[in-house]
Each structure stands twice: as C-alpha cells, then as structure tokens.
C-alpha atoms as a PDB file:
ATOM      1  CA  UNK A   1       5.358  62.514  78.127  1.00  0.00           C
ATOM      2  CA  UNK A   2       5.371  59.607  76.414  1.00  0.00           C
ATOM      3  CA  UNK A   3       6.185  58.342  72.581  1.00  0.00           C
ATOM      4  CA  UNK A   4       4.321  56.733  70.424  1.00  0.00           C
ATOM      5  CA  UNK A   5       5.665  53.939  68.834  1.00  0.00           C
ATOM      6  CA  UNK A   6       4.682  51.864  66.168  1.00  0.00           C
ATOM      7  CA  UNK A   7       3.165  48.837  65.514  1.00  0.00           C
ATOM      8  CA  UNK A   8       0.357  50.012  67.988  1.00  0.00           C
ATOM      9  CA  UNK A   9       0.233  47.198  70.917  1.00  0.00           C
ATOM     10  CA  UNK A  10      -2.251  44.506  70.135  1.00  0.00           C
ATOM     11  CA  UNK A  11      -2.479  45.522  66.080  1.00  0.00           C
ATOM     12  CA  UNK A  12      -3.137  41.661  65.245  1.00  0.00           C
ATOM     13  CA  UNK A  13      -6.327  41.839  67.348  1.00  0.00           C
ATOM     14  CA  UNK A  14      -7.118  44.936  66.800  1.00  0.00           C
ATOM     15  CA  UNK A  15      -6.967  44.706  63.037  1.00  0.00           C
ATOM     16  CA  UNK A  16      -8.584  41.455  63.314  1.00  0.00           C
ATOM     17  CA  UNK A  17      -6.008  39.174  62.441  1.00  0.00           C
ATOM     18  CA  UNK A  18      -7.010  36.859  65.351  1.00  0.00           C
ATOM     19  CA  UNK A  19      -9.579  35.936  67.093  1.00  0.00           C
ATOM     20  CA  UNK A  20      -8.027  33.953  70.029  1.00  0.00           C
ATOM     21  CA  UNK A  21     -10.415  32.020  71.905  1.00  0.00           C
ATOM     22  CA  UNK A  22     -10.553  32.018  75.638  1.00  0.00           C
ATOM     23  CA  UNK A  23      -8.681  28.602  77.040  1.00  0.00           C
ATOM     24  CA  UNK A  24     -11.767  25.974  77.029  1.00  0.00           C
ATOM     25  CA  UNK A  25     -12.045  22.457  77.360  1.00  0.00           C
ATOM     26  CA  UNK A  26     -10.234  20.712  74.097  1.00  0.00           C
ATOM     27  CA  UNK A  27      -9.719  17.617  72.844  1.00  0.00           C
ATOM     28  CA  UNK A  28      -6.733  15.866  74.489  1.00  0.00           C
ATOM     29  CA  UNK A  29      -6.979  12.455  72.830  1.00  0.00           C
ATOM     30  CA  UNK A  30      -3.627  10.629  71.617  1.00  0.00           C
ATOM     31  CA  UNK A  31      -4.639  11.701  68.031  1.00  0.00           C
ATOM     32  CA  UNK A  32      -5.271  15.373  68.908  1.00  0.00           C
ATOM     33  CA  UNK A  33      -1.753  16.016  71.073  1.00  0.00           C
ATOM     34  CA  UNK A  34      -0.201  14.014  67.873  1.00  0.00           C
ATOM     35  CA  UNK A  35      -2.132  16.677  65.429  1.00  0.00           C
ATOM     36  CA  UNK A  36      -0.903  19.493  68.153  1.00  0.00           C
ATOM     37  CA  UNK A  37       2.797  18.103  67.932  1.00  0.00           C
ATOM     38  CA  UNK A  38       2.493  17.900  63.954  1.00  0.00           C
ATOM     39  CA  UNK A  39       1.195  21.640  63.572  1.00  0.00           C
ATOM     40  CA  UNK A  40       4.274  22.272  65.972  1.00  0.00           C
ATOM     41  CA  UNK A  41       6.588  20.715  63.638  1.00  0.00           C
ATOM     42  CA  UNK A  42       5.085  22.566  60.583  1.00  0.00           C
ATOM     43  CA  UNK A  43       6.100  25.778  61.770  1.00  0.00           C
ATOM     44  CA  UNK A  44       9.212  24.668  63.374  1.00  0.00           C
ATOM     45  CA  UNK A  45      10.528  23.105  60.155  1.00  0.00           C
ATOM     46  CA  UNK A  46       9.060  26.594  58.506  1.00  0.00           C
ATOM     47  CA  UNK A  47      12.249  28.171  60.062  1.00  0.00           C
ATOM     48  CA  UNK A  48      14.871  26.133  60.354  1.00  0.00           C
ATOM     49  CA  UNK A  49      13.994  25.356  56.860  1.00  0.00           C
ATOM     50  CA  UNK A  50      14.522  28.959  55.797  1.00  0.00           C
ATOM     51  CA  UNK A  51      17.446  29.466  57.963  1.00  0.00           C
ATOM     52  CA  UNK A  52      19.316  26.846  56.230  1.00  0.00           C
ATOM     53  CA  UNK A  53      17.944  28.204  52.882  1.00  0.00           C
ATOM     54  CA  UNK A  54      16.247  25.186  51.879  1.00  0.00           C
ATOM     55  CA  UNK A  55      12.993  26.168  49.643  1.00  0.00           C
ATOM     56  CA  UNK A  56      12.079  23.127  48.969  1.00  0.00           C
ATOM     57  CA  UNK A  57      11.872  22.077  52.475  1.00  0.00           C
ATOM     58  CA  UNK A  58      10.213  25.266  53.123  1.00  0.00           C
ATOM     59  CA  UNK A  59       7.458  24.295  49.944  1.00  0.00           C
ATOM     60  CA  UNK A  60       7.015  20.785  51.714  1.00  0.00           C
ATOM     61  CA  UNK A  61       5.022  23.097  54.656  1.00  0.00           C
ATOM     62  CA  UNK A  62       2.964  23.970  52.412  1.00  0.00           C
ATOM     63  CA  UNK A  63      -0.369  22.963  50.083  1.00  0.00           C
ATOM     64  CA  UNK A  64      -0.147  22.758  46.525  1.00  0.00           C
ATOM     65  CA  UNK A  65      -2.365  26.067  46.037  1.00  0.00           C
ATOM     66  CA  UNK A  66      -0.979  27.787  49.770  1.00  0.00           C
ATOM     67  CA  UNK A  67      -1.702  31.352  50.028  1.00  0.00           C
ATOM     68  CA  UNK A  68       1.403  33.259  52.098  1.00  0.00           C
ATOM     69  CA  UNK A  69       1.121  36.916  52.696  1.00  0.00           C
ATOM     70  CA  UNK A  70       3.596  38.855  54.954  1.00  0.00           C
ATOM     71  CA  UNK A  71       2.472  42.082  56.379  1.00  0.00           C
ATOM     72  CA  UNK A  72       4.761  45.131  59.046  1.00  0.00           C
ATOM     73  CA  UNK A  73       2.440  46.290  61.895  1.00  0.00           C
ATOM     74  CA  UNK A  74      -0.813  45.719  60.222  1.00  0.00           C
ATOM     75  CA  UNK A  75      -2.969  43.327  59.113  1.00  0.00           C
ATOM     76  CA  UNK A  76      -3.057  44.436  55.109  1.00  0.00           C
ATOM     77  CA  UNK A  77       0.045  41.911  53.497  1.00  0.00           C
ATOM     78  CA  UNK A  78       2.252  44.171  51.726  1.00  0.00           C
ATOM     79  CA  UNK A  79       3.273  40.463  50.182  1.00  0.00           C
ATOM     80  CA  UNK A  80       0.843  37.794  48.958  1.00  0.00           C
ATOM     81  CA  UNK A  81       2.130  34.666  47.103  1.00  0.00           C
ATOM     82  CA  UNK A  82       0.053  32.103  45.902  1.00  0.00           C
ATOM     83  CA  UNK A  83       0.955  28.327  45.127  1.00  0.00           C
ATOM     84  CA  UNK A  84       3.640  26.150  46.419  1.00  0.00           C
ATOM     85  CA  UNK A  85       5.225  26.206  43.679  1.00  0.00           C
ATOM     86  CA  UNK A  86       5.340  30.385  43.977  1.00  0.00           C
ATOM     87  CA  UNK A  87       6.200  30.536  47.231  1.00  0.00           C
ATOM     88  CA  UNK A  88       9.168  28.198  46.357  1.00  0.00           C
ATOM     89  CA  UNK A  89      10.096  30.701  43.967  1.00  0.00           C
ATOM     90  CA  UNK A  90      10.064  33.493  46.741  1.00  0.00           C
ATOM     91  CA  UNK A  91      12.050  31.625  49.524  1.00  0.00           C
ATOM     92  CA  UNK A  92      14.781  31.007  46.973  1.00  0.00           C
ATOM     93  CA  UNK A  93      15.181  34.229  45.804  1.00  0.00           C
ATOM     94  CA  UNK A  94      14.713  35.880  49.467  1.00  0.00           C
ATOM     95  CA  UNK A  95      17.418  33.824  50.972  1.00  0.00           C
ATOM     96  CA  UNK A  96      19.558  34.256  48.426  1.00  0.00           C
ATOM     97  CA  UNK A  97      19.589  37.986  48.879  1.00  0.00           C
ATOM     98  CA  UNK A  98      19.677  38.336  52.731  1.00  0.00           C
ATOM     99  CA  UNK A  99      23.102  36.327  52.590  1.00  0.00           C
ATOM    100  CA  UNK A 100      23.335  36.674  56.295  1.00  0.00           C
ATOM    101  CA  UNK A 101      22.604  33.765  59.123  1.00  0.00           C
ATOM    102  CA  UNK A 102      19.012  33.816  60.324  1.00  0.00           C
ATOM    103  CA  UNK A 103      17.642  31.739  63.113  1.00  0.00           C
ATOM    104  CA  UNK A 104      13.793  31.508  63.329  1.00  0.00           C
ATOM    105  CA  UNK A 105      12.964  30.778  66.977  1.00  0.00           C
ATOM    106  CA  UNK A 106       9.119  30.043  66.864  1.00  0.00           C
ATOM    107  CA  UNK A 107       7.055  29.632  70.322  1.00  0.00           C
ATOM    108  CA  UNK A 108       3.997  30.214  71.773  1.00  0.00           C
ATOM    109  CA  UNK A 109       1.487  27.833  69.222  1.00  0.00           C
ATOM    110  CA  UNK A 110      -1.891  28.113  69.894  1.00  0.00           C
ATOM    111  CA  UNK A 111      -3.939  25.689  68.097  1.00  0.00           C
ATOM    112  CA  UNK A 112      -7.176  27.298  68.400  1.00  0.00           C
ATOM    113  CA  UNK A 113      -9.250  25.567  65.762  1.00  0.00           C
ATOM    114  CA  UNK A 114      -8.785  21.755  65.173  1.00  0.00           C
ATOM    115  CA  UNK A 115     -10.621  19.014  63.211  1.00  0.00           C
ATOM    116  CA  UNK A 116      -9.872  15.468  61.812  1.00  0.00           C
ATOM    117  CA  UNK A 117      -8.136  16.930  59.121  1.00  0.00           C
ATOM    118  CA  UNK A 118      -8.295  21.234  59.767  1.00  0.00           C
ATOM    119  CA  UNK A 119      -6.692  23.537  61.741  1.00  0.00           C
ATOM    120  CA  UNK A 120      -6.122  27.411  62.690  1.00  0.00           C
ATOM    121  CA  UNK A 121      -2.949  28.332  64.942  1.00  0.00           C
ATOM    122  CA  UNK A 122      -1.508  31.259  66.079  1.00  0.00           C
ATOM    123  CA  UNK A 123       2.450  31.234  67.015  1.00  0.00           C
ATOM    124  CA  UNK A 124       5.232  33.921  67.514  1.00  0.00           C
ATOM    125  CA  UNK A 125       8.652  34.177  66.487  1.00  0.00           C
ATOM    126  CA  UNK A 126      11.654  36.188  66.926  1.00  0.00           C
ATOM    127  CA  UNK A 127      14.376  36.357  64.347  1.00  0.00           C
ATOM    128  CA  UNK A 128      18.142  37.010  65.419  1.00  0.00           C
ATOM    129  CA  UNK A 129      20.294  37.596  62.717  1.00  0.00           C
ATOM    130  CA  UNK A 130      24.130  37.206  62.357  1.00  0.00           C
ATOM    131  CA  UNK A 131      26.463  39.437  61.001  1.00  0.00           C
ATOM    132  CA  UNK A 132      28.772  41.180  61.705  1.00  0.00           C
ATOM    133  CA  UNK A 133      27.493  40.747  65.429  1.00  0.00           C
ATOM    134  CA  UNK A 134      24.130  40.154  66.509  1.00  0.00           C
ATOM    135  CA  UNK A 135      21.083  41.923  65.745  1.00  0.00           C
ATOM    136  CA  UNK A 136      17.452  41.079  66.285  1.00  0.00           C
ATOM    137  CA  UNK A 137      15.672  41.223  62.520  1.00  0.00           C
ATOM    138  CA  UNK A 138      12.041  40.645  63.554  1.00  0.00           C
ATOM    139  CA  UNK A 139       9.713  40.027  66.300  1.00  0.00           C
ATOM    140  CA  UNK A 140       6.849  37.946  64.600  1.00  0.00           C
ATOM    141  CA  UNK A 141       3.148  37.037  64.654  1.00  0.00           C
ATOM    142  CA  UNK A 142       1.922  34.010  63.076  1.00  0.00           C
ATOM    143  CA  UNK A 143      -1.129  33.278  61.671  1.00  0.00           C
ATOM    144  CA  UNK A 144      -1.820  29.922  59.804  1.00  0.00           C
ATOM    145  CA  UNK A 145      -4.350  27.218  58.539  1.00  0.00           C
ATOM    146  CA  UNK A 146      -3.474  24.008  57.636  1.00  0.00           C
ATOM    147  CA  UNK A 147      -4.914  20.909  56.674  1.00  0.00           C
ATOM    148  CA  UNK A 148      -3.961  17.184  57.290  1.00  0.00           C
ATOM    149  CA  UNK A 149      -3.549  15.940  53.427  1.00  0.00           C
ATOM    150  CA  UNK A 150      -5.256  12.556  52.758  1.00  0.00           C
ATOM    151  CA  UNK A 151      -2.230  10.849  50.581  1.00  0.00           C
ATOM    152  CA  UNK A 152       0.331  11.470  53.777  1.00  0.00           C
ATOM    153  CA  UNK A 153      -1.035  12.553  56.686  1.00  0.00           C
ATOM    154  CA  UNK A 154       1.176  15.415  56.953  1.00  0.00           C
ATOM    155  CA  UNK A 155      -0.422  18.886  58.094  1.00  0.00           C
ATOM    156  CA  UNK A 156       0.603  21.188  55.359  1.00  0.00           C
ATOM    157  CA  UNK A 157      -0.240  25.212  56.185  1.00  0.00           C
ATOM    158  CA  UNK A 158      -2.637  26.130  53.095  1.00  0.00           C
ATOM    159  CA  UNK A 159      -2.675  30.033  54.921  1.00  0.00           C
ATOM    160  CA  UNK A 160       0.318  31.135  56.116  1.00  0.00           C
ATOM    161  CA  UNK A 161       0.440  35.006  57.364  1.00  0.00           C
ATOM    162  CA  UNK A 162       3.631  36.668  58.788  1.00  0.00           C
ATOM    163  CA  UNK A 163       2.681  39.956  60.471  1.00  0.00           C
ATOM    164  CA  UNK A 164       6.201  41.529  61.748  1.00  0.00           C
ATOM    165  CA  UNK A 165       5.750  44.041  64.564  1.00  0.00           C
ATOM    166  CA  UNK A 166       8.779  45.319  62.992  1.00  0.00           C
ATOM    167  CA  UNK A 167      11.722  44.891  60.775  1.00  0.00           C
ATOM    168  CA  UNK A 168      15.422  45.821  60.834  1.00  0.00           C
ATOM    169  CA  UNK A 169      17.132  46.382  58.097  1.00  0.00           C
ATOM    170  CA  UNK A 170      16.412  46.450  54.302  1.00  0.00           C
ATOM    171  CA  UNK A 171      13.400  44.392  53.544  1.00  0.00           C
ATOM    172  CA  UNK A 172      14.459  42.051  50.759  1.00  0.00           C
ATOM    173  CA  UNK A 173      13.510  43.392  47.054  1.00  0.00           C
ATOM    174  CA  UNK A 174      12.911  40.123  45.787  1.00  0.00           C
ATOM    175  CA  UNK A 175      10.119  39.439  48.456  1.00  0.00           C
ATOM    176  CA  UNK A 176       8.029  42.160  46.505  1.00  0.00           C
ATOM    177  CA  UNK A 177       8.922  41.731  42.545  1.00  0.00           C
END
C-alpha cells in the first residue's frame, strides 16, 4: 500500500501553471542564443542575488510594475507582490528574517516563448540551506515572463511565479504581512 504524498506529481501542469511546448524547431540565431543566455542570467542573478541578501540586485531582475507571486504545491500564490519597488520591500524583509545561508541552484530553463523583445520560461531550482548542518529548504518550479527593456537591453522578468513542491521549515512571516 502506498502513501500519498503531497504536492501531487505534475501539480504545475496539472493546475495549469505551464503549458510546455513539445521541443520544435526554434530560432538559433546569434541574437536568440544571446536572448537565451540573458534570460539565463536573469534567473541566475535572481538567486545568488537573494542568497547574498542583496534586494536591490534582486529588484534590478525585475520591471518597474513586476508582478511576483509564490505559491506551495499549487498553482493559487499564497503571496502576490506587485511593483519593483514592493518586491524590494519583500526581499529585504524576507532575508532579513531567515538569517541562515541559502544557495539558490537554478537549472533546467526552458525558454518556451521568445520574441524581439518577450519571453516565457520555465526553470527549476533547489534550495540547500545552511545551518546548523545541511538541510534542503525547497525544491522549486519557476515560472516567468520577461521583457527586453528598450533603454538597456536587459531582460527584466515582469511575471515571476515561485511554485515550491514543498517547504522546510517556518515559512517567513514577513513574506505574507
């Protein structure tokens, strides 16, 4: 006999999160595997950002009017921020009361949509945490949409969804005030 667990597997589909496509024919141009590498970086300087507790770093991912929502085995946020300057706000008061060492390791980003200047993607992430040992605090799905911004050039996220399949621990109070 077997347990049930939770999340149930697949929830992010399921719920309709995502939509992957099936693998088709893309664009491979220099300026589309730059755009690929750039949406990369977005996410990757998402975390490393927030490991090193640096909200403004973390606000530079992001559009000036950004929606973020986070969400625990489901696709309904129990967390939606709006505006960079919000989710700023958030980050700094987050990090500030998990006090422990976090390291974001993102993988696995799909860019499923892309344009000239638009984009969906899809990554995961696992986050270890340190201390007093070495737990895991999350296994993560991401689910984004960003836009290249005309006065840079810089793909900012102006969605940004983090569905945990779970959490560990005390959820920070300050992520829901």
């Amino acid at each position: 006999m077997s347990t049930v667990t939770q999340p149930r597997q697949a929830w992010a589909h399921r719920d309709g999160k995502i939509d992957m496509r099936p693998l088709e024919a893309a664009d491979w141009s220099p300026q589309a595997v730059a755009a690929r590498l750039q949406i990369q970086e977005a996410f990757c300087r998402f975390g490393t950002a927030h490991d090193e507790a640096r909200a403004d770093v973390v606000g530079s991912c992001f559009t000036e009017d950004a929606v973020f929502e986070v969400a625990q085995g489901q696709a309904e946020p129990f967390v939606h921020y709006q505006g960079r300057a919000e989710i700023i706000r958030r980050i700094t008061g987050i990090v500030a009361e998990q006090a422990d060492q976090r390291r974001h390791c993102i993988t696995n980003v799909l860019v499923d949509k892309l344009t000239a200047d638009t984009a969906s993607a899809i990554a995961y992430g696992i986050v270890p945490v340190a201390a007093d040992g070495l737990t895991l605090g999350a296994t993560v799905i991401y689910v984004a949409d960003l836009v290249r911004e005309q006065a840079d050039g810089c793909w900012r996220f102006s969605y940004f969804y983090i569905g945990m399949d779970n959490y560990a621990g005390q959820k920070p109070r300050s992520a829901e005030e």
